[in-house]
Each structure stands twice: as C-alpha cells, then as structure tokens.
PDB file of N, CA and C in Angstrom:
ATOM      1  N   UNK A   1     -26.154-196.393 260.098  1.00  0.00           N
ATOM      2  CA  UNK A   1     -26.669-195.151 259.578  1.00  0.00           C
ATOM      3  C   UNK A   1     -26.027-194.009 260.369  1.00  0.00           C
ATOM      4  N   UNK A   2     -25.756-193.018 259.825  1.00  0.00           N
ATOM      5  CA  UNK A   2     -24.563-191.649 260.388  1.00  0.00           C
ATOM      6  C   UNK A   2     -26.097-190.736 259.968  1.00  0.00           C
ATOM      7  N   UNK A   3     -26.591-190.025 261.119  1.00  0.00           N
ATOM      8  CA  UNK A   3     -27.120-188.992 260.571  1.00  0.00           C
ATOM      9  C   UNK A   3     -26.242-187.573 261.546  1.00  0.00           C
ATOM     10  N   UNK A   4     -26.080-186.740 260.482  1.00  0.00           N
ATOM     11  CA  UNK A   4     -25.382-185.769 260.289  1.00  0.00           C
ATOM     12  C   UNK A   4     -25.904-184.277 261.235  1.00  0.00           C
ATOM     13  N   UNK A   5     -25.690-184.038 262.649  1.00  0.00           N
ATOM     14  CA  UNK A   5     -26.759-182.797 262.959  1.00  0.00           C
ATOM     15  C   UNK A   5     -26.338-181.671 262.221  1.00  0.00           C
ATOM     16  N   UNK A   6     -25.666-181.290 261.548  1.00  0.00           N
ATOM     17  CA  UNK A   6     -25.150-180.035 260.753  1.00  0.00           C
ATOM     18  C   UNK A   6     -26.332-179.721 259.633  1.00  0.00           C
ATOM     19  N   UNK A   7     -26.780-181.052 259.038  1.00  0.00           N
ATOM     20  CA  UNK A   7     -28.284-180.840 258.364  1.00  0.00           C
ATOM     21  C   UNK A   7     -29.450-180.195 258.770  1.00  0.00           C
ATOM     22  N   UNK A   8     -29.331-180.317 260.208  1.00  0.00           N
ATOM     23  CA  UNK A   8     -30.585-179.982 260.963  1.00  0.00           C
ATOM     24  C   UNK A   8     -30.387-178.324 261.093  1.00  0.00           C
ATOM     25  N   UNK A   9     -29.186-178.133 261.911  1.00  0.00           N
ATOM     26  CA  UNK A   9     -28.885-176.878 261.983  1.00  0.00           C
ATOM     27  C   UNK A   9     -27.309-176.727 263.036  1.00  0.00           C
ATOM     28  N   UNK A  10     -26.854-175.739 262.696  1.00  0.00           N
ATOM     29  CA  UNK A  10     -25.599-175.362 263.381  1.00  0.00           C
ATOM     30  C   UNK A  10     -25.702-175.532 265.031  1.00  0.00           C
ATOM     31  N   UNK A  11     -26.583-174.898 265.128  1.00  0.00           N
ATOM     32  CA  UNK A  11     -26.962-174.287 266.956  1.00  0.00           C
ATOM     33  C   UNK A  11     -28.693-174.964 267.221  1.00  0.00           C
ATOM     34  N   UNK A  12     -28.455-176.098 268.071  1.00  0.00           N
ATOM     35  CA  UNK A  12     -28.841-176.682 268.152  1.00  0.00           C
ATOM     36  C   UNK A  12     -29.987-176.390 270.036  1.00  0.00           C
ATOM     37  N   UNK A  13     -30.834-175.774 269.737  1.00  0.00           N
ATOM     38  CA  UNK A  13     -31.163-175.054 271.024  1.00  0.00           C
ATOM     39  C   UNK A  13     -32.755-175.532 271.474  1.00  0.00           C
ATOM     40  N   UNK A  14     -33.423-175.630 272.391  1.00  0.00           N
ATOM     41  CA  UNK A  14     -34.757-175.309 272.682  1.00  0.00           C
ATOM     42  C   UNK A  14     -35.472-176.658 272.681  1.00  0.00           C
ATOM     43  N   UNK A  15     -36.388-176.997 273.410  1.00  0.00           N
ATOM     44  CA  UNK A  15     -36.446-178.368 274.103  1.00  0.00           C
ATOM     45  C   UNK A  15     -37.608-178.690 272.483  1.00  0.00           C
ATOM     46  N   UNK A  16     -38.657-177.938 272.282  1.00  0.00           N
ATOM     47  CA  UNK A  16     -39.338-178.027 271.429  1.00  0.00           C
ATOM     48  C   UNK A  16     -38.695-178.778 270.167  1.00  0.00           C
ATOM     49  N   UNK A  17     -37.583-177.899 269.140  1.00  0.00           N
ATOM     50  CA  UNK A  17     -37.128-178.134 268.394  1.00  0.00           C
ATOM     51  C   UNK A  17     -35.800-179.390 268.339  1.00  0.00           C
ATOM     52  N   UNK A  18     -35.453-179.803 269.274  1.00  0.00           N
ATOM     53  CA  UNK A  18     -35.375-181.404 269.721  1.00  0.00           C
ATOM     54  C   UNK A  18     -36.106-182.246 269.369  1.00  0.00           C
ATOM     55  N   UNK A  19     -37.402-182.193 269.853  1.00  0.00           N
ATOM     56  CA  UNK A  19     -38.854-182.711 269.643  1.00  0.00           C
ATOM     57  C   UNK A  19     -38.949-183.215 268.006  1.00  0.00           C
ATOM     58  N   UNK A  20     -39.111-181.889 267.404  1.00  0.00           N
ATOM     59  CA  UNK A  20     -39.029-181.942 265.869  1.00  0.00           C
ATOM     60  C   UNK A  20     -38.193-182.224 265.386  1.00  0.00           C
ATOM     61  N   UNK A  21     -36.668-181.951 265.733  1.00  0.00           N
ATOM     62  CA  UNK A  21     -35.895-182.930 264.753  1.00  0.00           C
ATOM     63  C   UNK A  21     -35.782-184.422 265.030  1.00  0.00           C
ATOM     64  N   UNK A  22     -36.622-185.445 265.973  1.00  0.00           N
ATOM     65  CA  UNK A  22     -36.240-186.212 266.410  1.00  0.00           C
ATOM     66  C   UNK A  22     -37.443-186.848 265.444  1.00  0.00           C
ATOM     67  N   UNK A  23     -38.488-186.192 265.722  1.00  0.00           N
ATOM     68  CA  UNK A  23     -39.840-186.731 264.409  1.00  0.00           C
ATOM     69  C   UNK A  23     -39.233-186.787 262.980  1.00  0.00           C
ATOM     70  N   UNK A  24     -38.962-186.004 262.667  1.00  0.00           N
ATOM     71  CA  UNK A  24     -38.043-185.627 261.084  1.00  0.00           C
ATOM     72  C   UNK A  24     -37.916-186.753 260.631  1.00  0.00           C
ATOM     73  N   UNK A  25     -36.144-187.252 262.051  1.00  0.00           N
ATOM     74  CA  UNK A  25     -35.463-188.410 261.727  1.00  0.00           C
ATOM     75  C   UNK A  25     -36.317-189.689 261.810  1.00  0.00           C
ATOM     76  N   UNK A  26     -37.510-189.809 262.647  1.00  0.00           N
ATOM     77  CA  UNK A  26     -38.307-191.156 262.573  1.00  0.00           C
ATOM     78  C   UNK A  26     -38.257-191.694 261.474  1.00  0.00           C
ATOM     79  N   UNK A  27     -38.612-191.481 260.459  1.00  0.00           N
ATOM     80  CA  UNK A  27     -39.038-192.483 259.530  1.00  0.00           C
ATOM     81  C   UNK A  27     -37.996-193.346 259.068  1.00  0.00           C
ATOM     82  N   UNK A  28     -36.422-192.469 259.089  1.00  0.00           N
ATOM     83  CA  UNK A  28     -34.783-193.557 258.906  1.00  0.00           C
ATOM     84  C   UNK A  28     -34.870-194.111 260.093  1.00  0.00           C
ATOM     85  N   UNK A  29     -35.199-193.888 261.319  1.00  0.00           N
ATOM     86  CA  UNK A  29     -35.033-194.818 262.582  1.00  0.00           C
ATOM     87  C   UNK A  29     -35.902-196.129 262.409  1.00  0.00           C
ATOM     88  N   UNK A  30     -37.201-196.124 262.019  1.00  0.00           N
ATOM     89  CA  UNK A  30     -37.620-197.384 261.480  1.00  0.00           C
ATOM     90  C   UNK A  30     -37.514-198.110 260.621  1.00  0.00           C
ATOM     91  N   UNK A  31     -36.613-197.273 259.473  1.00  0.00           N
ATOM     92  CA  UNK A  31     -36.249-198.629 259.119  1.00  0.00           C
ATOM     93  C   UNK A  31     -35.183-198.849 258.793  1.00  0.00           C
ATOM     94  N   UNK A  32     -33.946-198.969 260.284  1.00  0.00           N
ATOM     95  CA  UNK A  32     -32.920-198.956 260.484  1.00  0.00           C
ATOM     96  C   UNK A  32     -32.413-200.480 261.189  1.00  0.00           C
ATOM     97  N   UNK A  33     -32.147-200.974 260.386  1.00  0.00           N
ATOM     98  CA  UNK A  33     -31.716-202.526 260.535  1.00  0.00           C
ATOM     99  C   UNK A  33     -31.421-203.302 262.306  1.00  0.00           C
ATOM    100  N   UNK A  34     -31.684-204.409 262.787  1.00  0.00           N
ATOM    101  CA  UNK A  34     -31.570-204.219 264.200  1.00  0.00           C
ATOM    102  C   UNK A  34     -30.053-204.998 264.050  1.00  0.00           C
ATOM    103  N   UNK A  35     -29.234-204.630 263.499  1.00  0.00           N
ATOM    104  CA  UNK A  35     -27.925-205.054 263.405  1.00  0.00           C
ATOM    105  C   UNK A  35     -27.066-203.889 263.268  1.00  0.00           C
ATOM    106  N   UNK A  36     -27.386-202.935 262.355  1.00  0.00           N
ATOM    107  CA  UNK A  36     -26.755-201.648 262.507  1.00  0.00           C
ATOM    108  C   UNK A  36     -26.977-200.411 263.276  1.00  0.00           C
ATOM    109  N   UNK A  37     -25.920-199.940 263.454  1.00  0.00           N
ATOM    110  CA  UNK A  37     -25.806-198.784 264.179  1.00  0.00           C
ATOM    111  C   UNK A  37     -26.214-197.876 263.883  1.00  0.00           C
ATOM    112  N   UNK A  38     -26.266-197.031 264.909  1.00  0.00           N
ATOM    113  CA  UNK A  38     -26.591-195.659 264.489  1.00  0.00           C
ATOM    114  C   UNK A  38     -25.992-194.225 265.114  1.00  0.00           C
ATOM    115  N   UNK A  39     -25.510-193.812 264.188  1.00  0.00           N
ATOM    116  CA  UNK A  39     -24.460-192.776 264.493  1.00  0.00           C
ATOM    117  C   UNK A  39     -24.595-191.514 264.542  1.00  0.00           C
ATOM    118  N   UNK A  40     -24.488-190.800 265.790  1.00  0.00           N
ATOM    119  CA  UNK A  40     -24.736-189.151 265.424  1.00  0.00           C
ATOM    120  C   UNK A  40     -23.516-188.615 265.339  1.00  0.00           C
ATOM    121  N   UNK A  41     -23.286-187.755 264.451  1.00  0.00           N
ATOM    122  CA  UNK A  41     -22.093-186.660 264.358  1.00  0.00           C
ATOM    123  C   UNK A  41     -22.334-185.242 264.561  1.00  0.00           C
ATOM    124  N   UNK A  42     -21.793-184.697 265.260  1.00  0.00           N
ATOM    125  CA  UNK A  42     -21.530-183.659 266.017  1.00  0.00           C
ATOM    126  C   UNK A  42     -20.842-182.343 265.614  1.00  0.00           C
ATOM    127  N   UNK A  43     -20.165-182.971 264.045  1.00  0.00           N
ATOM    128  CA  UNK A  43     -19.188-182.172 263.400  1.00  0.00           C
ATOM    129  C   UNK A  43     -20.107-181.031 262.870  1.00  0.00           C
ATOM    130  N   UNK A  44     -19.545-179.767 263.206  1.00  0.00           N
ATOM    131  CA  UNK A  44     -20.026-178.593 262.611  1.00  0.00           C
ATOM    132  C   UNK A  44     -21.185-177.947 263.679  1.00  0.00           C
ATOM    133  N   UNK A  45     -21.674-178.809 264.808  1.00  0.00           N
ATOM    134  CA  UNK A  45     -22.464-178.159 265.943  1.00  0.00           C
ATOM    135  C   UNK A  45     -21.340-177.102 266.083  1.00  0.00           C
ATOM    136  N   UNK A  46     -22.548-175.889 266.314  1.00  0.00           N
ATOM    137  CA  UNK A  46     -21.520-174.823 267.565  1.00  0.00           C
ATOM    138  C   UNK A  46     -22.224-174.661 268.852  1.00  0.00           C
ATOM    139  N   UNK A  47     -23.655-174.920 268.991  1.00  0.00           N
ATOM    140  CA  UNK A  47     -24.206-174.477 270.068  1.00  0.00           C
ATOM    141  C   UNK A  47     -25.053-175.923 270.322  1.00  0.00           C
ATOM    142  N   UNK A  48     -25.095-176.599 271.638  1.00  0.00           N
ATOM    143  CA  UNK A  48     -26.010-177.732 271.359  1.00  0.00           C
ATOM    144  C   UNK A  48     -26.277-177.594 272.970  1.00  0.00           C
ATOM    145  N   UNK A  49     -27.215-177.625 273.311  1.00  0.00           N
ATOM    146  CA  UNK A  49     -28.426-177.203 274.312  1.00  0.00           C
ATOM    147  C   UNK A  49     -28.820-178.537 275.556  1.00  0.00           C
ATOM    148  N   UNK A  50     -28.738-178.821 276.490  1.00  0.00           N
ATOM    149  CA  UNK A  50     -29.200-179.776 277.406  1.00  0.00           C
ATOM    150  C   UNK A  50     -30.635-180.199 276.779  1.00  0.00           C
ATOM    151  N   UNK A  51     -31.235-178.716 276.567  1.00  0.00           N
ATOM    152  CA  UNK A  51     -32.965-179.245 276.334  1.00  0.00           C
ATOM    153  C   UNK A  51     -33.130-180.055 275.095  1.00  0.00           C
ATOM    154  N   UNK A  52     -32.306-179.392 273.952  1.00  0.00           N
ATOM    155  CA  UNK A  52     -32.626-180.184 272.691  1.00  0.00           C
ATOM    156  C   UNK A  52     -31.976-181.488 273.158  1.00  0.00           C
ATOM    157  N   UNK A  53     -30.684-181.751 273.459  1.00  0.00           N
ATOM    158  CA  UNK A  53     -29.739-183.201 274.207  1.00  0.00           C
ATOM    159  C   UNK A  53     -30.947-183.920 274.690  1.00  0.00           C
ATOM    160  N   UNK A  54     -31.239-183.538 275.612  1.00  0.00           N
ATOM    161  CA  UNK A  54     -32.447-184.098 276.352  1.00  0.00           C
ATOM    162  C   UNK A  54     -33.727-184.750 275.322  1.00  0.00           C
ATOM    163  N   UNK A  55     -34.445-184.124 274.816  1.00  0.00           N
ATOM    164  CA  UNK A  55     -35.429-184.635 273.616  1.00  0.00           C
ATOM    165  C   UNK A  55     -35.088-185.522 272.943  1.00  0.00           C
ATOM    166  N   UNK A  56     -33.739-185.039 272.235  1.00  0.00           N
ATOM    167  CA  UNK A  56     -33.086-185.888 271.259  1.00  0.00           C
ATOM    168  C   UNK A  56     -32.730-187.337 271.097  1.00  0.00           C
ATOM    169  N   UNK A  57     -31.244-186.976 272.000  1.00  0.00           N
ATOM    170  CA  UNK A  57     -30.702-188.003 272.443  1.00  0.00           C
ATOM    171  C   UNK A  57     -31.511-189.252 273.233  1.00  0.00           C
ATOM    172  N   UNK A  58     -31.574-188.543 274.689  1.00  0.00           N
ATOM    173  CA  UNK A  58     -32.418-189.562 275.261  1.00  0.00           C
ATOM    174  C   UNK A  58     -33.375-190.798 275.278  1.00  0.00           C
ATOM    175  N   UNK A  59     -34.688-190.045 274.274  1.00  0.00           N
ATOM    176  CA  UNK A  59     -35.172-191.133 273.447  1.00  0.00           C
ATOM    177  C   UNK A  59     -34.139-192.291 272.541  1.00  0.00           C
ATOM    178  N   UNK A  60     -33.138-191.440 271.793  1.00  0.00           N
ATOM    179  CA  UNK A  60     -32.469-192.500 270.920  1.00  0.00           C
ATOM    180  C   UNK A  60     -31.955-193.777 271.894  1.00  0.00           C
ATOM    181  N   UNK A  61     -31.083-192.803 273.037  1.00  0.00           N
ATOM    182  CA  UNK A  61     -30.450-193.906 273.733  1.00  0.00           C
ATOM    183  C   UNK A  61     -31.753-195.153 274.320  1.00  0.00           C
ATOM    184  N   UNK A  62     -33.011-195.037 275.243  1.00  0.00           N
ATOM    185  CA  UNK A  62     -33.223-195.579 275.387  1.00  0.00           C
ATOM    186  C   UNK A  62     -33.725-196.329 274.113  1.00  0.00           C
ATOM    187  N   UNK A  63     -33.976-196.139 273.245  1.00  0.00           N
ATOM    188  CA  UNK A  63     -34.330-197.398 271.818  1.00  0.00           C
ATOM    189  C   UNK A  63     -33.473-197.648 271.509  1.00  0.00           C
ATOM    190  N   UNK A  64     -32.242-197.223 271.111  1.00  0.00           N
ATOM    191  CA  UNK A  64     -31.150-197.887 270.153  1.00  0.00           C
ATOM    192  C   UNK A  64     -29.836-198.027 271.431  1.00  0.00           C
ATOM    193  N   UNK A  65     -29.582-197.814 272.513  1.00  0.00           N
ATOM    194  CA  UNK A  65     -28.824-198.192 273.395  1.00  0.00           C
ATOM    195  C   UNK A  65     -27.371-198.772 273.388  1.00  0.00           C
ATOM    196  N   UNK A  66     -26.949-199.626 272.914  1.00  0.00           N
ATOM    197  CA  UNK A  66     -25.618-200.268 272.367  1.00  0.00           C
ATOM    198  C   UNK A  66     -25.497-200.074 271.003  1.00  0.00           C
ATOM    199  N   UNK A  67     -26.423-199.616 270.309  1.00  0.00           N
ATOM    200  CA  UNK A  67     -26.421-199.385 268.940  1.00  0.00           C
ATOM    201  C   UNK A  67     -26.351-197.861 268.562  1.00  0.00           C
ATOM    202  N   UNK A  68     -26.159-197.147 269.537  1.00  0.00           N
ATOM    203  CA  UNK A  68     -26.095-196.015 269.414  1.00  0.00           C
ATOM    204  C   UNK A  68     -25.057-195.443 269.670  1.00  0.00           C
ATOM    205  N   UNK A  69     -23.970-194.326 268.729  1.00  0.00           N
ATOM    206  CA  UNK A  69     -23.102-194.020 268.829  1.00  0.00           C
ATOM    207  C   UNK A  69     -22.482-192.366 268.471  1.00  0.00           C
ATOM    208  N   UNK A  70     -22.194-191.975 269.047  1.00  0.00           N
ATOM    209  CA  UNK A  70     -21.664-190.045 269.805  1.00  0.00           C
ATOM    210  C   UNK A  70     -20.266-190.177 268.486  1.00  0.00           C
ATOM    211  N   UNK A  71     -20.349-189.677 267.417  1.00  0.00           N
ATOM    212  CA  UNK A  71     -19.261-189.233 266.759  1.00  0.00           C
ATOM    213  C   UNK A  71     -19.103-187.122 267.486  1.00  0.00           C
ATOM    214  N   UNK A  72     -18.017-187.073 268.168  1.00  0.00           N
ATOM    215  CA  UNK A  72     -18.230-185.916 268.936  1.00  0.00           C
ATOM    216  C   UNK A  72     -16.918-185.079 268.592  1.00  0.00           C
ATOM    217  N   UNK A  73     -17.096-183.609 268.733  1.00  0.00           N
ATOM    218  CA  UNK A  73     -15.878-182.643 268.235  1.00  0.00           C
ATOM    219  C   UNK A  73     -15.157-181.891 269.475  1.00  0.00           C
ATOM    220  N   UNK A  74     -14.337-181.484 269.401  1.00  0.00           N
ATOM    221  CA  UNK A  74     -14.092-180.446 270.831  1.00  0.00           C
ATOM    222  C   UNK A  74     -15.064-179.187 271.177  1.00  0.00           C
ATOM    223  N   UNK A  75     -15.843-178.831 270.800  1.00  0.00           N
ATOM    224  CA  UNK A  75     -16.955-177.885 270.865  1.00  0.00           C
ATOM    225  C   UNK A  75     -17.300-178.460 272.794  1.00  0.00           C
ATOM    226  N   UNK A  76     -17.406-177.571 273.136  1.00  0.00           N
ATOM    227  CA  UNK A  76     -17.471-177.118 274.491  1.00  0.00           C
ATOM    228  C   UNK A  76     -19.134-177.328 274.974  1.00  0.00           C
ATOM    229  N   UNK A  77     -19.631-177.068 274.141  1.00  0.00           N
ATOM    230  CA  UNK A  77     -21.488-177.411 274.137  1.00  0.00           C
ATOM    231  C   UNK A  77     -21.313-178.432 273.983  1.00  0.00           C
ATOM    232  N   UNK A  78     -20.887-178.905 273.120  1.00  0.00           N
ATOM    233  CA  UNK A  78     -21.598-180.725 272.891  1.00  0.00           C
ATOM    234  C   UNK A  78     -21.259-181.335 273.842  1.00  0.00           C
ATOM    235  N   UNK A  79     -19.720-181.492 274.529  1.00  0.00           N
ATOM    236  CA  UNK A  79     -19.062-182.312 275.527  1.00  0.00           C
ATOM    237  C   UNK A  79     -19.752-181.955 276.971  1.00  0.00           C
ATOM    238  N   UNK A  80     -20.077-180.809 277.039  1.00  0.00           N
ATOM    239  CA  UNK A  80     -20.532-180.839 278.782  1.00  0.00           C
ATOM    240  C   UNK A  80     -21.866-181.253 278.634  1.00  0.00           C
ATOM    241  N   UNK A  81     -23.321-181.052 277.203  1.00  0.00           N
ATOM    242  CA  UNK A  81     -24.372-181.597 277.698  1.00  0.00           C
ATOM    243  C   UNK A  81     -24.400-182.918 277.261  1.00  0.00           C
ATOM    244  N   UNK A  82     -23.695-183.420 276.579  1.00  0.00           N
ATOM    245  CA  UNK A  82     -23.326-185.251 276.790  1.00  0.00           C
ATOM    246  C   UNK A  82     -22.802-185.597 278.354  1.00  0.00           C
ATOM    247  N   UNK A  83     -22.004-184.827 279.039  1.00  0.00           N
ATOM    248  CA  UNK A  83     -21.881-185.265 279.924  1.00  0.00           C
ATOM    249  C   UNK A  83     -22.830-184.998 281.218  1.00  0.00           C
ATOM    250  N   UNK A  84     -23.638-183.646 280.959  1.00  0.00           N
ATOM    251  CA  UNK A  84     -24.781-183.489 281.852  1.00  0.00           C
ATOM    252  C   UNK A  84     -26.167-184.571 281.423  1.00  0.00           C
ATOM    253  N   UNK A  85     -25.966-184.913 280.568  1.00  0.00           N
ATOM    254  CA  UNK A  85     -27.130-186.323 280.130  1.00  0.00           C
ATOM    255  C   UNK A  85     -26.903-187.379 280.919  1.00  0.00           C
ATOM    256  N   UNK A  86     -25.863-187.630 280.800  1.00  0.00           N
ATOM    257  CA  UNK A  86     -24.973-188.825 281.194  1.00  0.00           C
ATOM    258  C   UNK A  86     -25.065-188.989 282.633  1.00  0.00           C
ATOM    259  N   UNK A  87     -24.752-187.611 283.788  1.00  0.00           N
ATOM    260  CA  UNK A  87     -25.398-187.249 285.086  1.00  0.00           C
ATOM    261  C   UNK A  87     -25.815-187.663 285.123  1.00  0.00           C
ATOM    262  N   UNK A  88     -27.245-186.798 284.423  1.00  0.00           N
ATOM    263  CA  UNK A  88     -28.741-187.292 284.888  1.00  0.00           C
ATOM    264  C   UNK A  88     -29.734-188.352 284.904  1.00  0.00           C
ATOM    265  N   UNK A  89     -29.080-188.726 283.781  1.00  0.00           N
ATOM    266  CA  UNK A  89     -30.171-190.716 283.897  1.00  0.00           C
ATOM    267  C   UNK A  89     -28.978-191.195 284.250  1.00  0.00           C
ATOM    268  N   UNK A  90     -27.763-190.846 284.780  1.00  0.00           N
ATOM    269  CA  UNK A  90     -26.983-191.985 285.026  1.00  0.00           C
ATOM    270  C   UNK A  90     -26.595-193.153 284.045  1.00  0.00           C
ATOM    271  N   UNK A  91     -26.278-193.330 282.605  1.00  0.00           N
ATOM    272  CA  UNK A  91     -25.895-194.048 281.963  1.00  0.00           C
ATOM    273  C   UNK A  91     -24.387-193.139 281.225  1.00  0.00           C
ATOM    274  N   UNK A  92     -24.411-194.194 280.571  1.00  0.00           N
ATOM    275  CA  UNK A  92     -23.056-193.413 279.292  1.00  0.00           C
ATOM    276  C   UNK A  92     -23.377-193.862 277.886  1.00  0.00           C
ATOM    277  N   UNK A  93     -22.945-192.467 276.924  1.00  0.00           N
ATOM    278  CA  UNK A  93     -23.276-193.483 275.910  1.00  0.00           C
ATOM    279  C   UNK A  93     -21.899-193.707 275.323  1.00  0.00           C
ATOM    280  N   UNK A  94     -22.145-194.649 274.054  1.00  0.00           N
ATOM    281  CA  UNK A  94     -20.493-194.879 273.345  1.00  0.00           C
ATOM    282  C   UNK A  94     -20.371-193.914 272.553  1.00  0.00           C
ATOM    283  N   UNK A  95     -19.025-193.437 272.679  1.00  0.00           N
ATOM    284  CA  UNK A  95     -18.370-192.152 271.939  1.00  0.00           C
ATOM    285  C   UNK A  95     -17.231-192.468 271.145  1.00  0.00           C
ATOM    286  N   UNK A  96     -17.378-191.829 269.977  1.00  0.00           N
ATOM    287  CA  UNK A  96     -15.845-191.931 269.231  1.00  0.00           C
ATOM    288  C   UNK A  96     -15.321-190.593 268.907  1.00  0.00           C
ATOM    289  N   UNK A  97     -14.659-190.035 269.442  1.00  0.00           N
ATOM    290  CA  UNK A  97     -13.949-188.636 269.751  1.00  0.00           C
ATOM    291  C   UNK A  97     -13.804-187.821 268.439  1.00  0.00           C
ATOM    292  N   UNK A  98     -13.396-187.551 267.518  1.00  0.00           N
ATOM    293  CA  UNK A  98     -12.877-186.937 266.218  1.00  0.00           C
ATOM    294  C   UNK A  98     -12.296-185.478 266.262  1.00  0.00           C
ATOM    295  N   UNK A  99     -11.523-185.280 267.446  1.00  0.00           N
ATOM    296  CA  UNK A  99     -11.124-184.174 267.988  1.00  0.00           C
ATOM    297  C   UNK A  99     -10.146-183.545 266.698  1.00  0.00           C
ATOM    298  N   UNK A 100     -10.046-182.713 266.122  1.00  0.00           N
ATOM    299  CA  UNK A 100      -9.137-182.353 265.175  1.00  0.00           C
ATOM    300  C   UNK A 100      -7.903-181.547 266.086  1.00  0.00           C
TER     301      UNK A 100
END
C-alpha cells in the first residue's frame, strides 16, 4: 500500500496534526496485509516538520518496521527530519530515493 502525503497536505507541520493524519490513515493500516508493505511518498511535500515526523512516522515504524518504506524527494525538510528521527530513537528506516 503507497499512501500518498500530498493528499493530506503540502506542508506538513504541528505535532497535533500528525496525530490526525495518522488516525485518518488507521483504518487502511488495519487492514493492510502482514505480507505487504507499506509505503510513504514524499513527492510534492514542501514543508515536513520533526513534530508531525515524530507522530507520524514513528508510530508507523514501530508497527510496520521492515515493512515500512520512505519513497523520499530532494526537499530539504523531508531529508533532515528523516534523518533527525533516525538520531533520535536511533534506528533507520528503508528508503528509496526518487530524486528527480
């Protein structure tokens, strides 16, 4: 499953609204096969926030973990708070670049 953050919104900001788009997506996360992946794309973020990263992501990684996968753009927000996530709990997640 590819869910798309450009649906959610361009600029992706504020620890709250993390929160809520992460409820939104619940109901495709359950019933998301334990064989398939799950893919975020990044394409079309311009602004993406540690706090929302934090809400968001985090949870995903710890539930979906190897099944979880960073489709990511050169946007300057997305790459440093993937990599300030990554810091802070100390893990990595899997990324597939799509740098144009």
């Amino acid at each position: 499953m590819r869910l798309e953050l450009k649906k959610i919104n361009s600029s992706l900001i504020s620890r709250q609204a993390g929160k809520e788009a992460l409820l939104a997506f619940r109901p495709l996360l359950i019933a998301l096969p334990k064989n398939e992946f799950l893919e975020i794309d990044f394409e079309g973020i311009t602004t993406f926030s540690p706090s929302w990263g934090d809400e968001f992501l985090t949870p995903l990684h710890e539930e979906f973990s190897d099944r979880l996968i960073l489709h990511l753009t050169d946007n300057l927000s997305v790459k440093d708070t993937i990599e300030l996530l990554e810091h802070m709990y100390g893990y990595a997640f899997k990324k597939n670049f799509n740098y144009k």
